[in-house]
N, C-alpha and C. Protein backbone atom coordinates (compact mmCIF):
# COMPACT_ATOMS: atom_id res chain seq x y z
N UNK A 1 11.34 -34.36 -12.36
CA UNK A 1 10.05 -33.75 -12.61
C UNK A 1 9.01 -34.87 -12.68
N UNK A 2 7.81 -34.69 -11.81
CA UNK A 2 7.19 -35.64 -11.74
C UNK A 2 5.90 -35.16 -12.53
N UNK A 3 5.73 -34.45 -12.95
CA UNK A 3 4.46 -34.02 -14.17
C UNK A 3 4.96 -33.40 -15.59
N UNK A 4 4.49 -33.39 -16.36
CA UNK A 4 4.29 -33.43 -17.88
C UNK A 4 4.49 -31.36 -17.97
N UNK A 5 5.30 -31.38 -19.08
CA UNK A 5 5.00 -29.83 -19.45
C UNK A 5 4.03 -29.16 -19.74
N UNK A 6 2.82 -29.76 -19.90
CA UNK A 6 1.75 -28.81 -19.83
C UNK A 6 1.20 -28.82 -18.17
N UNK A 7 1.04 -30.11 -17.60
CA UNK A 7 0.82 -30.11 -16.31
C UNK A 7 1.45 -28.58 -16.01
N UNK A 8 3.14 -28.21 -15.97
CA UNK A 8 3.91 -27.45 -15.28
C UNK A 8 3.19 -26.21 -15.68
N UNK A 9 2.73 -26.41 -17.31
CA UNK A 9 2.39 -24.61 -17.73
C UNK A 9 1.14 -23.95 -16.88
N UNK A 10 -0.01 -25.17 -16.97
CA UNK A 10 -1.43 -24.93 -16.17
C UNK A 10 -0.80 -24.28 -14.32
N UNK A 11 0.27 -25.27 -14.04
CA UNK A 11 0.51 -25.10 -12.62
C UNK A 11 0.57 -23.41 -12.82
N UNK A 12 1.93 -22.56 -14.05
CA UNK A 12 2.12 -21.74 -13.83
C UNK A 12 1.39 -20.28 -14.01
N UNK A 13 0.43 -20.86 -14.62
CA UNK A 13 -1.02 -20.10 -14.99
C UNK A 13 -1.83 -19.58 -13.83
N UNK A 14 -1.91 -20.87 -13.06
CA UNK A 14 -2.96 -20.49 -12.09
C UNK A 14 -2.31 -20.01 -11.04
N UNK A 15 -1.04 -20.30 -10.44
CA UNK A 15 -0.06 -19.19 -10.03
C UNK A 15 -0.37 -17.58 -9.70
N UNK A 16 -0.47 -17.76 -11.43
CA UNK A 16 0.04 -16.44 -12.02
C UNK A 16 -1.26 -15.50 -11.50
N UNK A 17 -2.09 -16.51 -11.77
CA UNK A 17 -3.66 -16.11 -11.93
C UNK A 17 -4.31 -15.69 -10.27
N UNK A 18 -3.77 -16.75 -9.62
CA UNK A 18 -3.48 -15.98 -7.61
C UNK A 18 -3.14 -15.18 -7.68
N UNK A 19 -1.73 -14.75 -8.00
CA UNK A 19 -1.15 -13.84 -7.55
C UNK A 19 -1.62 -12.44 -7.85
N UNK A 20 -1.97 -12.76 -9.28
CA UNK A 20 -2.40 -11.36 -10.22
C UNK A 20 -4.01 -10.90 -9.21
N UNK A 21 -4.41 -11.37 -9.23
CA UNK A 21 -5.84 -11.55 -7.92
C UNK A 21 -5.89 -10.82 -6.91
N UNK A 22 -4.85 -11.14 -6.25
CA UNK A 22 -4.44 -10.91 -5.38
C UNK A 22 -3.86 -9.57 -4.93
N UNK A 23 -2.65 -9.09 -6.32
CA UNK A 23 -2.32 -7.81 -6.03
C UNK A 23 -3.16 -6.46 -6.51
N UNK A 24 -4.17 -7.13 -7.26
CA UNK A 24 -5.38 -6.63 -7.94
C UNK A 24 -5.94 -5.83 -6.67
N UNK A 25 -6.55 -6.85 -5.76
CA UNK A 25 -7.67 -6.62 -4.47
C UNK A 25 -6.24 -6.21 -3.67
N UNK A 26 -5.34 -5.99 -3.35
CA UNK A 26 -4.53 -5.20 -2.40
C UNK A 26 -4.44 -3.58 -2.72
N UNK A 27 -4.63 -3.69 -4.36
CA UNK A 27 -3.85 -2.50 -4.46
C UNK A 27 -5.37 -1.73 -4.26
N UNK A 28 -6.27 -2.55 -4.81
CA UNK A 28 -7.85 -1.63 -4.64
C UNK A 28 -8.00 -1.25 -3.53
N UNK A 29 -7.75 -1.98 -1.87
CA UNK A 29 -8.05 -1.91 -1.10
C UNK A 29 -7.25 -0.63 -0.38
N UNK A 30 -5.84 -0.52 -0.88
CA UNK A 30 -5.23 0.50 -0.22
C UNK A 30 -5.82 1.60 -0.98
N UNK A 31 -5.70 1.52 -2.25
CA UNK A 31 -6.49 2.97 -3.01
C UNK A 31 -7.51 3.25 -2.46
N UNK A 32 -8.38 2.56 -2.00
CA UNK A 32 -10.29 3.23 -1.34
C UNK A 32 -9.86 3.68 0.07
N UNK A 33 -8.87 3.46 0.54
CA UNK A 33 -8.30 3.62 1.82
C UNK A 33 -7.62 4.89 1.93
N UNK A 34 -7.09 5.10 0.73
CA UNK A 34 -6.05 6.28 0.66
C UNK A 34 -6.05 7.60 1.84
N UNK A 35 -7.29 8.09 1.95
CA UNK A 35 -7.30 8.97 2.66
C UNK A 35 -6.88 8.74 4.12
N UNK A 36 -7.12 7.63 4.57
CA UNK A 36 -7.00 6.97 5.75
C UNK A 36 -5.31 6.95 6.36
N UNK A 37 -4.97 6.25 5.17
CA UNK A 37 -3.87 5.97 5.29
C UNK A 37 -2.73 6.94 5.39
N UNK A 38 -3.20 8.11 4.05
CA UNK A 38 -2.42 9.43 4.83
C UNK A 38 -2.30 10.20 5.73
N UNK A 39 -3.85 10.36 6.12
CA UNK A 39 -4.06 10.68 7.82
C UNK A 39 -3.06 9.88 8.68
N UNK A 40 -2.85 8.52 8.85
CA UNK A 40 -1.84 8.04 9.75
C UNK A 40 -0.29 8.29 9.37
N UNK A 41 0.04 8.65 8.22
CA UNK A 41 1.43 8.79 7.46
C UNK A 41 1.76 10.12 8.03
N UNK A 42 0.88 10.64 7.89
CA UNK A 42 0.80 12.41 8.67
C UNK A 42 1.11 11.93 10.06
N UNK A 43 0.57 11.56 10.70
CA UNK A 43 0.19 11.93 12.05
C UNK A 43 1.66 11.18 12.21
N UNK A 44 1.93 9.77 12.44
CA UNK A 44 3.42 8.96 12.27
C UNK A 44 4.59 9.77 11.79
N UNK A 45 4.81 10.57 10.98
CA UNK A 45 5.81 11.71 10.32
C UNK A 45 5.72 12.68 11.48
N UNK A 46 4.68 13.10 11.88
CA UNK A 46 4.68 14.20 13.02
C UNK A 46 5.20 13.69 14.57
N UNK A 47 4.77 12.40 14.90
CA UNK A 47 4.88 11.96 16.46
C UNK A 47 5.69 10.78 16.01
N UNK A 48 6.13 9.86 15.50
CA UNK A 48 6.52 8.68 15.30
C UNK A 48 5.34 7.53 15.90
N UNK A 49 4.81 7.84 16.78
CA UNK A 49 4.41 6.46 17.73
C UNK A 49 3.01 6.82 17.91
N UNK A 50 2.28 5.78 17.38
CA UNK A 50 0.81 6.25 18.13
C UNK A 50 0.25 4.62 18.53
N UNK A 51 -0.79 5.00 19.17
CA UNK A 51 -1.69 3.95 19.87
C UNK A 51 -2.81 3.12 18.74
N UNK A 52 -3.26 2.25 19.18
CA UNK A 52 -4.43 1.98 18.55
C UNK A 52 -5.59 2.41 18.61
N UNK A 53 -5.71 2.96 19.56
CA UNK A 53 -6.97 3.91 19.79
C UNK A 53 -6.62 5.23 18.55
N UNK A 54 -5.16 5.64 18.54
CA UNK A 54 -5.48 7.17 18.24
C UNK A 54 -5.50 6.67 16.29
N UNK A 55 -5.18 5.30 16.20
CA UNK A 55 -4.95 4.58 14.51
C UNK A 55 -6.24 4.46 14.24
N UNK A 56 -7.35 4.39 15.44
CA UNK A 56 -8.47 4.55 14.93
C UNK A 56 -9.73 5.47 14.40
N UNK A 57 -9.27 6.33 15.42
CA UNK A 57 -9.75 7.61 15.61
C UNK A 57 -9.44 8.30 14.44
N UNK A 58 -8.01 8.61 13.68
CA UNK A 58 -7.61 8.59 12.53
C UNK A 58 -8.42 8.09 11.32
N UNK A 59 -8.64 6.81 11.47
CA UNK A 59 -8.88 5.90 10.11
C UNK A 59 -10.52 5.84 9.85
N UNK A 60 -11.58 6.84 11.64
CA UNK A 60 -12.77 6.99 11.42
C UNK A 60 -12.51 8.51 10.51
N UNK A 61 -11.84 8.91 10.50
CA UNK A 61 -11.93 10.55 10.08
C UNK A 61 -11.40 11.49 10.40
N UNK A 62 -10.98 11.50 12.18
CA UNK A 62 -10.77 12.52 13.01
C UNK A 62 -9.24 13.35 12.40
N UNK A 63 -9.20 14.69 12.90
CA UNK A 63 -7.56 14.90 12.44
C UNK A 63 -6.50 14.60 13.20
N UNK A 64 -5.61 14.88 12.81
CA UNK A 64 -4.15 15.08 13.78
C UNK A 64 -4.49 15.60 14.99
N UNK A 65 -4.87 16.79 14.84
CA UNK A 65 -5.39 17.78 16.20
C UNK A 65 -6.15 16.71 17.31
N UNK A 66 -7.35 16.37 16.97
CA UNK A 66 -8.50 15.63 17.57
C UNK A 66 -7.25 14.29 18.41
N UNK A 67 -6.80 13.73 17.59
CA UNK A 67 -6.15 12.55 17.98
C UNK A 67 -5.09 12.78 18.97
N UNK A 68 -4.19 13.93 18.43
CA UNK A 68 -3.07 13.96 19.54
C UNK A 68 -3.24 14.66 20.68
N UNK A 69 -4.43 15.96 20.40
CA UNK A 69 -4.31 17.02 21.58
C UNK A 69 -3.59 18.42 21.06
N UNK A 70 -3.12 18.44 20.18
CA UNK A 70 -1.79 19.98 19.87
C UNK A 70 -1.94 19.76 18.52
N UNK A 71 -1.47 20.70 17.76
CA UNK A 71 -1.53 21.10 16.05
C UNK A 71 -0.01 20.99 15.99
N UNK A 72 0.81 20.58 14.43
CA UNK A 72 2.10 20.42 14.38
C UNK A 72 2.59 21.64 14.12
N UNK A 73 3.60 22.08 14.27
CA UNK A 73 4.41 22.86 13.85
C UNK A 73 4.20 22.87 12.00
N UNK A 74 3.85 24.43 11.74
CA UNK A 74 3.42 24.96 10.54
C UNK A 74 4.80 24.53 9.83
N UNK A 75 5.54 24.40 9.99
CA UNK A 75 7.09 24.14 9.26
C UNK A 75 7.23 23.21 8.37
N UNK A 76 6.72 21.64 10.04
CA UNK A 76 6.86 20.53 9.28
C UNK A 76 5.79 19.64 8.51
N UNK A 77 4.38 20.82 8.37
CA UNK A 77 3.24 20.67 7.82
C UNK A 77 3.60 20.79 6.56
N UNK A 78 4.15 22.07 6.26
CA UNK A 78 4.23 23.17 4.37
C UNK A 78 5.43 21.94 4.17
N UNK A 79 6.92 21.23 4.86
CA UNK A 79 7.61 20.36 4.53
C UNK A 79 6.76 18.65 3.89
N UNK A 80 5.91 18.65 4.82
CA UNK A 80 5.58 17.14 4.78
C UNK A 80 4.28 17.36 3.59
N UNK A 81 3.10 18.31 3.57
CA UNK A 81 2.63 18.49 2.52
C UNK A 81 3.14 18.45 0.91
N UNK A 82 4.49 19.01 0.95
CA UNK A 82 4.77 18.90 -0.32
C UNK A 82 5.75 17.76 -0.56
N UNK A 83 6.10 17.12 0.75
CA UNK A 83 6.43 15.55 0.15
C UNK A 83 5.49 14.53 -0.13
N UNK A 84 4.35 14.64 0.32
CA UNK A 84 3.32 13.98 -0.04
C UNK A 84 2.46 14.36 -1.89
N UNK A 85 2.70 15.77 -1.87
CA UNK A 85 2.48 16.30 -3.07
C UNK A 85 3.74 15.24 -4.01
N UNK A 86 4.14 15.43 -3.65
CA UNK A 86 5.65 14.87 -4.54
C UNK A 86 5.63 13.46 -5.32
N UNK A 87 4.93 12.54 -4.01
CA UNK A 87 5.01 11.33 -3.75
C UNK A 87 3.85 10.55 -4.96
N UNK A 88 2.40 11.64 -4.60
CA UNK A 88 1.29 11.19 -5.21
C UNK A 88 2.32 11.72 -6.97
N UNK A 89 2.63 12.47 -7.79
CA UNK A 89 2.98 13.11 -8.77
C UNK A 89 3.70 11.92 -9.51
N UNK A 90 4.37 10.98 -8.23
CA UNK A 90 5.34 9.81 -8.76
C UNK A 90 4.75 8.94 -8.59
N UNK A 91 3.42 8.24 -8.85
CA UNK A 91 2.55 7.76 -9.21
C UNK A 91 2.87 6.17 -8.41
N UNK A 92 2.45 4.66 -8.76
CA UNK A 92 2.82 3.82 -7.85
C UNK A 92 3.84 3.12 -7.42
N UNK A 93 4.09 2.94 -6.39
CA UNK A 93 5.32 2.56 -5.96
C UNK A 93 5.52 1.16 -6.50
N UNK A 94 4.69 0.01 -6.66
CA UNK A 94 5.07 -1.02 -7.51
C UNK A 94 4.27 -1.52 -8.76
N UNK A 95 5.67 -1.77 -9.37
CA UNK A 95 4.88 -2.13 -10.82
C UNK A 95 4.55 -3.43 -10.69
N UNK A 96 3.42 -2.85 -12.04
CA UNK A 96 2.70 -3.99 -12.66
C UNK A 96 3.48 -5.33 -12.38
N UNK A 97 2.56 -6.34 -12.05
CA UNK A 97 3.43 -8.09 -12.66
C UNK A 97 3.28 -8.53 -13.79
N UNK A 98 4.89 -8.90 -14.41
CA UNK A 98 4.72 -8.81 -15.88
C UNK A 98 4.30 -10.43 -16.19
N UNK A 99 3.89 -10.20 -17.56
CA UNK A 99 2.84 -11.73 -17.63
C UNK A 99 4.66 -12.94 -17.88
N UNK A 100 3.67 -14.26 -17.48
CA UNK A 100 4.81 -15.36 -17.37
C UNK A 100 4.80 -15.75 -18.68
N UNK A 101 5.63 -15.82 -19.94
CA UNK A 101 5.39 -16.51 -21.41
C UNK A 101 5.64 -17.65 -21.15
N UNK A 102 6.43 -18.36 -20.34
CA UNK A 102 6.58 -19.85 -20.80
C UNK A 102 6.79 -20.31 -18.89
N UNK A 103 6.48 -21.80 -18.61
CA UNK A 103 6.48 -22.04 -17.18
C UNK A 103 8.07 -21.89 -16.44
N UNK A 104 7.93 -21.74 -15.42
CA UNK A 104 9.22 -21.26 -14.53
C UNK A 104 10.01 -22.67 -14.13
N UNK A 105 11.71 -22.45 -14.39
CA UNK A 105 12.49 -23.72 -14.22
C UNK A 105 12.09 -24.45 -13.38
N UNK A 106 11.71 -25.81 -13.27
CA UNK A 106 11.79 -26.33 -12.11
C UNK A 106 13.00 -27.42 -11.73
N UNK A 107 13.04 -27.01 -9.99
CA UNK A 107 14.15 -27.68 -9.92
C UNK A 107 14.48 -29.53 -9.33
């Protein structure tokens, strides 16, 4: 170890302090997005494969319909609606980062 234990703690602070930053502005960015993003989760669940044109067309607003040309099958709409119902109910997929109490082994 070529620095001092507080050196290591500051290192693991500001670390901590990126990272936390970081998943802060990711997670904001997908949340203001949300709608967007399920529009393409939809449309991807329905066709598997789309273009960049139709990811855009999507992510301005447009629906499924507008983008692909055809409406899905009512089946796997009332199916995929209530897995999405399901999904939002189970709130976020990753947890919190838990705080660091003391600096990480170094090797």
């Amino acid at each position: 170890q070529d620095f001092s234990e507080d050196t290591a703690v500051r290192i693991d602070q500001e670390v901590k302090a990126i990272v936390t930053a970081n998943y802060e502005r990711a997670y904001r960015l997908l949340d203001a997005h949300r709608e967007e993003l399920v529009r393409i989760a939809d449309a991807l669940l329905m066709h598997e494969v789309l273009d960049g044109d139709q990811v855009r067309r999507l992510s301005a607003g447009a629906t499924i319909e507008e983008v692909t040309g055809f409406a899905p099958a009512q089946a796997s709409v009332s199916t995929d609606d209530e897995a999405r119902a399901r999904a939002r109910d189970r709130g976020p997929v990753v947890p919190p980062i838990p705080p660091i109490q003391k600096p990480l082994p170094q090797e």
